[in-house]
PDB file of N, CA and C in Angstrom:
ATOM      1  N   UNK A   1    -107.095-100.534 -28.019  1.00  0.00           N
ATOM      2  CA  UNK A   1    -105.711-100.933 -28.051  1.00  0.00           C
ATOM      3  C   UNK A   1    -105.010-100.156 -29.166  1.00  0.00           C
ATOM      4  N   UNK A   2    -103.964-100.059 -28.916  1.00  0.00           N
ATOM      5  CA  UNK A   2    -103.086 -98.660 -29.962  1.00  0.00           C
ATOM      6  C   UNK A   2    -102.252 -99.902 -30.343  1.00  0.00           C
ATOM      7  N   UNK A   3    -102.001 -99.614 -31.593  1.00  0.00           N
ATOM      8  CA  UNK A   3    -101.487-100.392 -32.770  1.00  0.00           C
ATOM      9  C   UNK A   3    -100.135-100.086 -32.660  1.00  0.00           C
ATOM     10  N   UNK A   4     -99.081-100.763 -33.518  1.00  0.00           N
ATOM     11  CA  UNK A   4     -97.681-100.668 -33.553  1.00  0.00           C
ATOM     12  C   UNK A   4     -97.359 -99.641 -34.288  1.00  0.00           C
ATOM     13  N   UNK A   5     -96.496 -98.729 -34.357  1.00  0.00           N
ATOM     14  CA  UNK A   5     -95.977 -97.992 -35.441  1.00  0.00           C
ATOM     15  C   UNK A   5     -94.510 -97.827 -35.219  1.00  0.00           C
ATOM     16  N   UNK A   6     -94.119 -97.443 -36.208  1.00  0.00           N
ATOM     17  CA  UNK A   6     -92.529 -97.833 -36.950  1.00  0.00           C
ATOM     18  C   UNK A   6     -91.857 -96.680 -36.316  1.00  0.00           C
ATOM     19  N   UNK A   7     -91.204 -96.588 -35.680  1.00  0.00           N
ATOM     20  CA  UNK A   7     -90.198 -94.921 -35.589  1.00  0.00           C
ATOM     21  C   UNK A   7     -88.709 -94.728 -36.262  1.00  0.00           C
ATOM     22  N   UNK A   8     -88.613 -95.232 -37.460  1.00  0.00           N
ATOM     23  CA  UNK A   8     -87.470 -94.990 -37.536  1.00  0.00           C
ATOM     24  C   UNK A   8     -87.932 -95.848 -39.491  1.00  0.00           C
ATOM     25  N   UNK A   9     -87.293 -94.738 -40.426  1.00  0.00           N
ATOM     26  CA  UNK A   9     -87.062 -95.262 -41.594  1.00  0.00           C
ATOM     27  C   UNK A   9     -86.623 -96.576 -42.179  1.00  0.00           C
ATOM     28  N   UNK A  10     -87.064 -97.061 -42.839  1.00  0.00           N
ATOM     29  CA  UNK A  10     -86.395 -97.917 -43.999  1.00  0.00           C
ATOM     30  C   UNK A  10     -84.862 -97.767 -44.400  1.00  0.00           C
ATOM     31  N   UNK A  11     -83.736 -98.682 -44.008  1.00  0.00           N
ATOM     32  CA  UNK A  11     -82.687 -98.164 -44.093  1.00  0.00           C
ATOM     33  C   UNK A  11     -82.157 -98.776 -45.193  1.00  0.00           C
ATOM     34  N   UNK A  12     -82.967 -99.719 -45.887  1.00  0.00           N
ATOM     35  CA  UNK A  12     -82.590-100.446 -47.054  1.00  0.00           C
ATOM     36  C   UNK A  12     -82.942 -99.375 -48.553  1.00  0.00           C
ATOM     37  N   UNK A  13     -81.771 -99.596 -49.310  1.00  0.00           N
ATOM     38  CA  UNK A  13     -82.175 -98.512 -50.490  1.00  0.00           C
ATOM     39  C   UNK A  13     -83.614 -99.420 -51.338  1.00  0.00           C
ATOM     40  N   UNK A  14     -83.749 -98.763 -51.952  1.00  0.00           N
ATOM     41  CA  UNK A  14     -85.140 -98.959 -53.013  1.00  0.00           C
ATOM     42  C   UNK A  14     -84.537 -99.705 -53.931  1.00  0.00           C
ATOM     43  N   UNK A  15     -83.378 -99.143 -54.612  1.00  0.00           N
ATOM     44  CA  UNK A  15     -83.192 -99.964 -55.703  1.00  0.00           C
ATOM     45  C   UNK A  15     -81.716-100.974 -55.643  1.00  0.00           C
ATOM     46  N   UNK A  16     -81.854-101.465 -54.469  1.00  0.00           N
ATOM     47  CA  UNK A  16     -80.997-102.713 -54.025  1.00  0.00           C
ATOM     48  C   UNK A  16     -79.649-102.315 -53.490  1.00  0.00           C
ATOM     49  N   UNK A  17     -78.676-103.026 -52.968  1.00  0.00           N
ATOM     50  CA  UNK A  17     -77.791-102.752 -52.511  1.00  0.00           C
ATOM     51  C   UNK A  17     -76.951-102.525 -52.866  1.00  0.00           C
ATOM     52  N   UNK A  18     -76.598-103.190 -54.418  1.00  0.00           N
ATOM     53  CA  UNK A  18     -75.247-102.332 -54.824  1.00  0.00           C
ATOM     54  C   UNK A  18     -75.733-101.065 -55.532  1.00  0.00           C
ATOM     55  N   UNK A  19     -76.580-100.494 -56.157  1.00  0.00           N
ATOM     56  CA  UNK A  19     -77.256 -99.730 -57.103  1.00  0.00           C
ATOM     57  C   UNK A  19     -77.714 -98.457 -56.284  1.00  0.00           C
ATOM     58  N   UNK A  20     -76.705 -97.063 -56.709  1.00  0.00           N
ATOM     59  CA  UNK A  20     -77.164 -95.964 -56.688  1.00  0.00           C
ATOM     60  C   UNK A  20     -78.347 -95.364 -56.553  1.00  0.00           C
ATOM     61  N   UNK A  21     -78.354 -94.651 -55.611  1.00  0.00           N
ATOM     62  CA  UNK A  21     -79.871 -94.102 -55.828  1.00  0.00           C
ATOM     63  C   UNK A  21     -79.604 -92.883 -56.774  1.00  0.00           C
ATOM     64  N   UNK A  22     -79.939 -92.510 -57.687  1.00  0.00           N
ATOM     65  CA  UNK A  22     -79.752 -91.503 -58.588  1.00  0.00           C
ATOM     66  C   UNK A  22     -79.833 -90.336 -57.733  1.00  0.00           C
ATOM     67  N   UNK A  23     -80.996 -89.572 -57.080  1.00  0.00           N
ATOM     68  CA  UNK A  23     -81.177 -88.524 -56.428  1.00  0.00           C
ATOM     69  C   UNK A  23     -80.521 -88.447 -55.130  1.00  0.00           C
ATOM     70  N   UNK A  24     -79.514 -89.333 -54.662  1.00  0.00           N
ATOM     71  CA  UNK A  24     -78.778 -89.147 -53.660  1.00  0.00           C
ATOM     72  C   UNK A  24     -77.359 -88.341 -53.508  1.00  0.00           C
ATOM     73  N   UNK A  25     -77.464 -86.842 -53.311  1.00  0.00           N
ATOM     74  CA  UNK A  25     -76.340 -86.384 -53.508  1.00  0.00           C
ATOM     75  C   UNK A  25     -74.682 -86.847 -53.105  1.00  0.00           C
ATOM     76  N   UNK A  26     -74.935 -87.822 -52.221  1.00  0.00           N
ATOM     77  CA  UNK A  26     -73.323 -88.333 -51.866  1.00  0.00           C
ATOM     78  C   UNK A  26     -72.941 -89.370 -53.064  1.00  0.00           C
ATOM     79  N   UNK A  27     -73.804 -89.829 -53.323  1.00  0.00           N
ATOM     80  CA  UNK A  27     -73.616 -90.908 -53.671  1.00  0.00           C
ATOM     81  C   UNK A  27     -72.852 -90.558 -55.233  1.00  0.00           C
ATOM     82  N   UNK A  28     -73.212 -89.285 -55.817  1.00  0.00           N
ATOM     83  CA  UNK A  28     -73.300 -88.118 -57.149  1.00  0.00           C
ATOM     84  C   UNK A  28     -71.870 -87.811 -57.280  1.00  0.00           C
ATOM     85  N   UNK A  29     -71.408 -87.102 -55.633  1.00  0.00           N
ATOM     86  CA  UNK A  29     -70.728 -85.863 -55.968  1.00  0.00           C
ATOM     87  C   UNK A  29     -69.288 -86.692 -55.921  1.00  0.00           C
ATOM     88  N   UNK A  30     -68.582 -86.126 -56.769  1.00  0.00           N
ATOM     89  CA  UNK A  30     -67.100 -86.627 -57.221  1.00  0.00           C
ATOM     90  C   UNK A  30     -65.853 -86.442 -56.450  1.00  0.00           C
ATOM     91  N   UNK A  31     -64.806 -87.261 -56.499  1.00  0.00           N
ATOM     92  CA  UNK A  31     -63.964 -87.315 -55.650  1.00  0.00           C
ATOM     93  C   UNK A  31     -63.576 -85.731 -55.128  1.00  0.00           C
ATOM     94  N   UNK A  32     -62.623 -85.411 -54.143  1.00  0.00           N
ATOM     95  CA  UNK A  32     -61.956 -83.940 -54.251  1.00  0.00           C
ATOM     96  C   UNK A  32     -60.682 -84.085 -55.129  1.00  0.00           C
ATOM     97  N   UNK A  33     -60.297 -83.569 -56.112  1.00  0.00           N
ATOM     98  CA  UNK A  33     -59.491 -83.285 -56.746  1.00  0.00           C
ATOM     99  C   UNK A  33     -58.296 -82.598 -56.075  1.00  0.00           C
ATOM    100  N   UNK A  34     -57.091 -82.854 -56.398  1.00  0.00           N
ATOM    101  CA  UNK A  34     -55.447 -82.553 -55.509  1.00  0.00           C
ATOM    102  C   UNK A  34     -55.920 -80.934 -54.989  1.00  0.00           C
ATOM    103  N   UNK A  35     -56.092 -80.179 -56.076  1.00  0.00           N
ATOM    104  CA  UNK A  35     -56.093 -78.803 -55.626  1.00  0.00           C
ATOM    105  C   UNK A  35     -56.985 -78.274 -54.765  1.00  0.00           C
ATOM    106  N   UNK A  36     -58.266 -79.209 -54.746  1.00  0.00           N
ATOM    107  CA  UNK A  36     -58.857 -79.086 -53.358  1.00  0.00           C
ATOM    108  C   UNK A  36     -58.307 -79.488 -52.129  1.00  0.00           C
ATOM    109  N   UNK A  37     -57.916 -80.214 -52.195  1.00  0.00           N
ATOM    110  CA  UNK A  37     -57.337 -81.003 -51.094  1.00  0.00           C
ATOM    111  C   UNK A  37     -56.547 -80.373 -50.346  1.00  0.00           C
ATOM    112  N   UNK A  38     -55.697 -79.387 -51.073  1.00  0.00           N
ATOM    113  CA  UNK A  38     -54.567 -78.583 -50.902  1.00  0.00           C
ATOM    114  C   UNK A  38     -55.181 -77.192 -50.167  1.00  0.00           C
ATOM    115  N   UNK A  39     -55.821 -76.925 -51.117  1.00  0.00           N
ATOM    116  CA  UNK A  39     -56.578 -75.621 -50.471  1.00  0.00           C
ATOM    117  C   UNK A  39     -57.618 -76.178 -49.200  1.00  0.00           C
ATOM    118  N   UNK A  40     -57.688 -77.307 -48.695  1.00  0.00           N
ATOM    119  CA  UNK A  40     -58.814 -77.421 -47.982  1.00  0.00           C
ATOM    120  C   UNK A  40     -57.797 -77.826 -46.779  1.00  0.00           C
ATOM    121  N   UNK A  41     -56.598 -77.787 -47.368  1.00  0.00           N
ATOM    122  CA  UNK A  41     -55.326 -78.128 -45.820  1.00  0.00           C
ATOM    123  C   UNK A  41     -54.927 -76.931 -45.462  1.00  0.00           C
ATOM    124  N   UNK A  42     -54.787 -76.023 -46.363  1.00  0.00           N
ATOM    125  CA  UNK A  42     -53.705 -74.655 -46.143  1.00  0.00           C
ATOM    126  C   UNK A  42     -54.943 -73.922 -45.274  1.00  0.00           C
ATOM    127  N   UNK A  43     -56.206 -74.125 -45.530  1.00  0.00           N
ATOM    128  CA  UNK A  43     -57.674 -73.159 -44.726  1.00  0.00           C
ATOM    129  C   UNK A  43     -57.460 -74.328 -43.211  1.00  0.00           C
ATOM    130  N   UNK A  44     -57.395 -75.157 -43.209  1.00  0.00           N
ATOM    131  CA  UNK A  44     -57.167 -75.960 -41.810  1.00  0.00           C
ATOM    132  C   UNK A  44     -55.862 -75.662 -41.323  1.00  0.00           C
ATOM    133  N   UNK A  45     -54.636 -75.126 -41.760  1.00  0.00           N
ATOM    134  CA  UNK A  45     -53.461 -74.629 -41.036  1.00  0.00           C
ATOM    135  C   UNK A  45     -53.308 -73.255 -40.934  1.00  0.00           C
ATOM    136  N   UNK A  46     -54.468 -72.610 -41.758  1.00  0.00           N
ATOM    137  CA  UNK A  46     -54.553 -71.130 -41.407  1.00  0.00           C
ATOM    138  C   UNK A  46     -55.313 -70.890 -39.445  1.00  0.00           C
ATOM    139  N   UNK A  47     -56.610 -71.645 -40.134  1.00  0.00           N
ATOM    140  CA  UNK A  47     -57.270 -71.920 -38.721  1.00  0.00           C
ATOM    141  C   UNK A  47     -56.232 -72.080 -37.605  1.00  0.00           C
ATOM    142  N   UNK A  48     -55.676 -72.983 -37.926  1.00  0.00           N
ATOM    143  CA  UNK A  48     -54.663 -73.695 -36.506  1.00  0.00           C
ATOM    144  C   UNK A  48     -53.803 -72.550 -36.150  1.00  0.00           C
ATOM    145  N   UNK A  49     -53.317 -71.804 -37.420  1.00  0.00           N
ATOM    146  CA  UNK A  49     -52.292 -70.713 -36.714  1.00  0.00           C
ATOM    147  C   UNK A  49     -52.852 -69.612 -35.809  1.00  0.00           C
ATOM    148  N   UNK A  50     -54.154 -69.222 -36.280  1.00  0.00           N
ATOM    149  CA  UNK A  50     -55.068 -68.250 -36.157  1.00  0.00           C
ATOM    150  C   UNK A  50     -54.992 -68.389 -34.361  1.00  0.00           C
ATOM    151  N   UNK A  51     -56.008 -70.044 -34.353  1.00  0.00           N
ATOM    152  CA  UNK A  51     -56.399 -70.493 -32.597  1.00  0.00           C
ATOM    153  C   UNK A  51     -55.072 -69.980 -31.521  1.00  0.00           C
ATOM    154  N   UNK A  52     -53.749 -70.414 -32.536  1.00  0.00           N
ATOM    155  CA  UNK A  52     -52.584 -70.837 -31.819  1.00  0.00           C
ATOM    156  C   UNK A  52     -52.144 -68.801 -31.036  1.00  0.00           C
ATOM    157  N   UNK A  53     -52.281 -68.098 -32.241  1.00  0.00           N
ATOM    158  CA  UNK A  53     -52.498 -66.701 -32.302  1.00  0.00           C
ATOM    159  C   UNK A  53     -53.106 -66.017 -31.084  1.00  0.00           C
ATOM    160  N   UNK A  54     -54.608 -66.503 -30.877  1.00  0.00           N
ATOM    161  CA  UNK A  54     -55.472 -65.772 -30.387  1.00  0.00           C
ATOM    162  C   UNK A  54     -54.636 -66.982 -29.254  1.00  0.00           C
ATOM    163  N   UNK A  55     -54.666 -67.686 -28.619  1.00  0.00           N
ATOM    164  CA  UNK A  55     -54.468 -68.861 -27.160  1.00  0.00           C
ATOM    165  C   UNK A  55     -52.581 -67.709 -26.908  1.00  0.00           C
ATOM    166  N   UNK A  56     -52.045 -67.225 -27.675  1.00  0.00           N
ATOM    167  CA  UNK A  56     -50.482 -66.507 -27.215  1.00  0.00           C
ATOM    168  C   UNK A  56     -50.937 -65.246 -26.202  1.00  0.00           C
ATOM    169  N   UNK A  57     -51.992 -64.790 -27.266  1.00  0.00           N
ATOM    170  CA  UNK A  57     -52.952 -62.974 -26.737  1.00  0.00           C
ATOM    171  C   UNK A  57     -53.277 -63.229 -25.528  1.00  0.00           C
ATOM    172  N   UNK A  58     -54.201 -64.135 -25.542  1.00  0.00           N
ATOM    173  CA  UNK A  58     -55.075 -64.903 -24.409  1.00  0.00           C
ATOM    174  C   UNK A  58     -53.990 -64.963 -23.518  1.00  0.00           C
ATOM    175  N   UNK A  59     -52.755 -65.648 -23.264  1.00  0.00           N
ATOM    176  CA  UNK A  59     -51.806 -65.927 -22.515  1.00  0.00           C
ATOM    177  C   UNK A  59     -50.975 -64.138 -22.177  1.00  0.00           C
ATOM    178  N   UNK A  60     -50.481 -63.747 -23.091  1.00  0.00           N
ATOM    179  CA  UNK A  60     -50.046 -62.621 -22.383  1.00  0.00           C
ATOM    180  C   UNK A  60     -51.023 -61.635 -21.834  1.00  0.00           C
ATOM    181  N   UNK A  61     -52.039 -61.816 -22.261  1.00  0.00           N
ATOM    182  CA  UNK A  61     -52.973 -60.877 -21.139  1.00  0.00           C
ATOM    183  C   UNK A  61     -53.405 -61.487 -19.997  1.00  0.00           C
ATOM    184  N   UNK A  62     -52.753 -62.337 -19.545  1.00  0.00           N
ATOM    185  CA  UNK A  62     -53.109 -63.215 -18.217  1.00  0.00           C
ATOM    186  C   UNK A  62     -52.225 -62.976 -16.881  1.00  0.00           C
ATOM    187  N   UNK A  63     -50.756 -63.226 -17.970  1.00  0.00           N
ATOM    188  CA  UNK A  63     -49.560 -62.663 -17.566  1.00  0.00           C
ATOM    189  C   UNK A  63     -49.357 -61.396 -17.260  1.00  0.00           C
ATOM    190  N   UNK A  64     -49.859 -60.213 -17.981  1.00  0.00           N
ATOM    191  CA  UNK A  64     -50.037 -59.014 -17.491  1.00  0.00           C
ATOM    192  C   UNK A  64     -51.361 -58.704 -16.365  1.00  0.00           C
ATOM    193  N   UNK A  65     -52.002 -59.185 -16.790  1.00  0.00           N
ATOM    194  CA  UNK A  65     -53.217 -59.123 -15.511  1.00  0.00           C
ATOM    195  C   UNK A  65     -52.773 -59.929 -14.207  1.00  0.00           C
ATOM    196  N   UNK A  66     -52.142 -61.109 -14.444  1.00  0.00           N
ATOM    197  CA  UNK A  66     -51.203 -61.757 -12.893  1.00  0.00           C
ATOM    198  C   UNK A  66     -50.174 -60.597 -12.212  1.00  0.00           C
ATOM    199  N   UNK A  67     -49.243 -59.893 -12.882  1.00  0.00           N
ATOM    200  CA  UNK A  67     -48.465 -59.244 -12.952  1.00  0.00           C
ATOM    201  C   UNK A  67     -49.337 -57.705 -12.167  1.00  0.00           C
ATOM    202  N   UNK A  68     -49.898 -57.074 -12.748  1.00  0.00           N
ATOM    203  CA  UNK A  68     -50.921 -56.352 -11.918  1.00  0.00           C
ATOM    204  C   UNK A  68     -51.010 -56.927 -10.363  1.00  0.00           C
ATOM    205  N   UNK A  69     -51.881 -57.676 -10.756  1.00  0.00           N
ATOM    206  CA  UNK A  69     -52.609 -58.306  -9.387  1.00  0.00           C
ATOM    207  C   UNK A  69     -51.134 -58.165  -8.010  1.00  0.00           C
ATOM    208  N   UNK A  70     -50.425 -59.198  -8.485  1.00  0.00           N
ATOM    209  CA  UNK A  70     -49.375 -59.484  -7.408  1.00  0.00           C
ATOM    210  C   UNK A  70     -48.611 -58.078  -7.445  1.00  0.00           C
ATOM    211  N   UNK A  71     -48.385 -56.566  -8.020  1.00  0.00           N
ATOM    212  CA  UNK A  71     -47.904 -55.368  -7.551  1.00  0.00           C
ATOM    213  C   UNK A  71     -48.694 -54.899  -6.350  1.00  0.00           C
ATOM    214  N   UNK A  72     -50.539 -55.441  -6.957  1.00  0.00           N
ATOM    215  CA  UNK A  72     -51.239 -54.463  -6.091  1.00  0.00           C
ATOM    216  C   UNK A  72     -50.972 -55.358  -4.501  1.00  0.00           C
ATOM    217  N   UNK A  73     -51.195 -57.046  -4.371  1.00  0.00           N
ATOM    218  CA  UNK A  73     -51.254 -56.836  -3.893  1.00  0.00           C
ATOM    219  C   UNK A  73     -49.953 -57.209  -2.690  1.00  0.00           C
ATOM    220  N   UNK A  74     -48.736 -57.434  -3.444  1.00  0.00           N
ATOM    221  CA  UNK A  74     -47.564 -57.233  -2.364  1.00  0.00           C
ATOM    222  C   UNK A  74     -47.161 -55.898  -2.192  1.00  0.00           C
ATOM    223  N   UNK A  75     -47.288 -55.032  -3.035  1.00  0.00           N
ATOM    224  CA  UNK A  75     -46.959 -53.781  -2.541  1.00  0.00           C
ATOM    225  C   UNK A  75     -47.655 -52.352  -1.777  1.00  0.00           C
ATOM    226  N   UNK A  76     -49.036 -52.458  -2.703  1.00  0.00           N
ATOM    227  CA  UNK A  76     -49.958 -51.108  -2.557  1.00  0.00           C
ATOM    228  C   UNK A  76     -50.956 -51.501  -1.219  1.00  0.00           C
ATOM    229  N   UNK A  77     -50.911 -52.548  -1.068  1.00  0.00           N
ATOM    230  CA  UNK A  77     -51.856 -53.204   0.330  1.00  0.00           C
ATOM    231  C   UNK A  77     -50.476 -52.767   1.948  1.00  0.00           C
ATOM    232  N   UNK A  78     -49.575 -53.485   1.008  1.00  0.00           N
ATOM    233  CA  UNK A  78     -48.660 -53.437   2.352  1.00  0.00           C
ATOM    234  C   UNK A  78     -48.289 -51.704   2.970  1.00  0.00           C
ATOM    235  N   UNK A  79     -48.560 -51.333   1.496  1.00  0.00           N
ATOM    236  CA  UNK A  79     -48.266 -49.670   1.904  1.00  0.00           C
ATOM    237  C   UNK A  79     -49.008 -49.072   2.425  1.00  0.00           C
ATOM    238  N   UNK A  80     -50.617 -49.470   2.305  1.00  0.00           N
ATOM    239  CA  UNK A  80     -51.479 -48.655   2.826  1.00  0.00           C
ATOM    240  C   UNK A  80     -51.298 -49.220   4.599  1.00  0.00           C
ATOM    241  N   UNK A  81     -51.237 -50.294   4.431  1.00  0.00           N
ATOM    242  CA  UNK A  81     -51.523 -51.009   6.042  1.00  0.00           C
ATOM    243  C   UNK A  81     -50.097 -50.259   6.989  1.00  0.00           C
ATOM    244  N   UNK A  82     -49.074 -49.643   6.578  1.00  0.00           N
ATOM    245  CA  UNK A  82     -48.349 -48.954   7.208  1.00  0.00           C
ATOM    246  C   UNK A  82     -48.158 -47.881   7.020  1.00  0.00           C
ATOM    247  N   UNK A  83     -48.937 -47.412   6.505  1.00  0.00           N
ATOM    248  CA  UNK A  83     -49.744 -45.329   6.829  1.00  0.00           C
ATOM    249  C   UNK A  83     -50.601 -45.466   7.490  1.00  0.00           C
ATOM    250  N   UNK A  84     -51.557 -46.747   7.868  1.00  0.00           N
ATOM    251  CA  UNK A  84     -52.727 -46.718   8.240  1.00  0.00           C
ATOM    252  C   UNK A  84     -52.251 -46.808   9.847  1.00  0.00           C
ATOM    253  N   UNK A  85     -51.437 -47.301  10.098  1.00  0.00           N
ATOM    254  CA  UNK A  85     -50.755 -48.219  11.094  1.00  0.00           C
ATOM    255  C   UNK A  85     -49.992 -46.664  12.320  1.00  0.00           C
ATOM    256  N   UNK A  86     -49.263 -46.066  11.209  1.00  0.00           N
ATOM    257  CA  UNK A  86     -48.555 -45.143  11.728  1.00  0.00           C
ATOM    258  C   UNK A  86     -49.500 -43.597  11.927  1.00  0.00           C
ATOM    259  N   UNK A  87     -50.600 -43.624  11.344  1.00  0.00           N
ATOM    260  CA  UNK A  87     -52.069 -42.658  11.931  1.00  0.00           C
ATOM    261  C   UNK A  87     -52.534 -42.552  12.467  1.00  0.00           C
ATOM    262  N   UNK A  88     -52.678 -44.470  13.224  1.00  0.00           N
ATOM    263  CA  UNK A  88     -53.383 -44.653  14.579  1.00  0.00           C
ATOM    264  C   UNK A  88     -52.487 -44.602  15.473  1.00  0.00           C
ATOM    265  N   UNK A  89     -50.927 -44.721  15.237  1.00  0.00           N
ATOM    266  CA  UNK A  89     -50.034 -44.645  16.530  1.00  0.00           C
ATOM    267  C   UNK A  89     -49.890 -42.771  16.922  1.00  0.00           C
ATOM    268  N   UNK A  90     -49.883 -42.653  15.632  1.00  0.00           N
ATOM    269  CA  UNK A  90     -49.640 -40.482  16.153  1.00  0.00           C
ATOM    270  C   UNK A  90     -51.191 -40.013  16.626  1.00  0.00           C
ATOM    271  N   UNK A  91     -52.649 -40.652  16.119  1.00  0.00           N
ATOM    272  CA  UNK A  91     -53.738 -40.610  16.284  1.00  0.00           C
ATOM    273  C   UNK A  91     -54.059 -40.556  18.298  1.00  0.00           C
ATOM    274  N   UNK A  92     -53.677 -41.501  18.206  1.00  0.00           N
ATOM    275  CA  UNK A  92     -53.470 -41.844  19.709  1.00  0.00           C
ATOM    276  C   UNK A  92     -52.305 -41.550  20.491  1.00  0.00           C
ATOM    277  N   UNK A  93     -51.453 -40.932  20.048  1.00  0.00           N
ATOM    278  CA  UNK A  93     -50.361 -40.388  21.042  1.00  0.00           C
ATOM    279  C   UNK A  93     -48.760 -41.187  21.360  1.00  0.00           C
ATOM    280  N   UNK A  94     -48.931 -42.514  21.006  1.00  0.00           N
ATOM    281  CA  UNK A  94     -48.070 -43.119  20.890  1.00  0.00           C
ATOM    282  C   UNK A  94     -46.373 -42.529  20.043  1.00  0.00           C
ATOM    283  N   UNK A  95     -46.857 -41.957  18.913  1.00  0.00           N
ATOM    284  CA  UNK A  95     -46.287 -41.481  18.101  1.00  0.00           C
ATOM    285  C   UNK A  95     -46.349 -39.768  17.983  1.00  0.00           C
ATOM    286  N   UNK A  96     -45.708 -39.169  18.293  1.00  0.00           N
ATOM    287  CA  UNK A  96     -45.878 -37.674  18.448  1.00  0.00           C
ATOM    288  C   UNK A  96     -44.877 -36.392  17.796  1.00  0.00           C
ATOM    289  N   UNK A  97     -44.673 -36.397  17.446  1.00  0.00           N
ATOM    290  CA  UNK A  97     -43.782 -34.736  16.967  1.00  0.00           C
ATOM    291  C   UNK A  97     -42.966 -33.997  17.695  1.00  0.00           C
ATOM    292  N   UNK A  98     -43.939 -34.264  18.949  1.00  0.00           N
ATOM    293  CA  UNK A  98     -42.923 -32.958  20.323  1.00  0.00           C
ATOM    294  C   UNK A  98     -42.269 -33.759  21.212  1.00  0.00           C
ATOM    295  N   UNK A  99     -40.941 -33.002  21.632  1.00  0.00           N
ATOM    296  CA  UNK A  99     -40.320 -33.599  22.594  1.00  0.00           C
ATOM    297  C   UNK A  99     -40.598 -33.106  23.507  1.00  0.00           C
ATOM    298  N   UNK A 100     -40.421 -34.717  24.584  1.00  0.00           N
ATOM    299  CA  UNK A 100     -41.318 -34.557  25.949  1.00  0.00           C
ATOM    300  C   UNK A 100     -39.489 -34.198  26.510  1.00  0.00           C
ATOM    301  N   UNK A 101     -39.917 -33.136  27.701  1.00  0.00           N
ATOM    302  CA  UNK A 101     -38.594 -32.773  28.812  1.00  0.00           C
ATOM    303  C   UNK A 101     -38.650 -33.644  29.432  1.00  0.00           C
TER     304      UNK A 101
END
């Protein structure tokens, strides 16, 4: 028979509940001071401008690649399909050069 075992730590501190654990770094490290705070907003609104930056790029190269697309294909499709159109009518005789008497 296999015995019980624990999977999961002790979540109670060692040296009681209100009382610091000395070697616990959160528990250590000191408030953020204004000028952090400041600098740790202006690096989070740099970011934001940055995303906002790259999502404009992202957008006008979409717009130019849509823009492409719909030249090729309302115009350069429709053009080929009526050279193609008017090759098989002179191809076959329909369409001819010489006047018949």
């Amino acid at each position: 028979m296999v015995g019980w075992q624990r999977r999961f730590n002790n979540r109670v501190r060692p040296y009681g509940l209100n009382v610091l654990d000395p070697e616990d770094p959160v528990a250590i490290s000191p408030l953020p001071t204004v000028t952090e705070l400041i600098t740790a907003r202006e690096q989070e609104t740099a970011k934001a401008k940055l995303k906002e930056k790259n999502r404009l790029k992202r957008q006008h190269i979409e717009v130019k690649l849509q823009t492409t697309l719909c030249l090729i294909i309302c115009t350069i499709i429709p053009l080929f399909t009526f050279i193609a159109t008017i090759f098989r009518l002179w191809h076959s005789g329909l369409l001819s050069t010489e006047q018949k008497d």
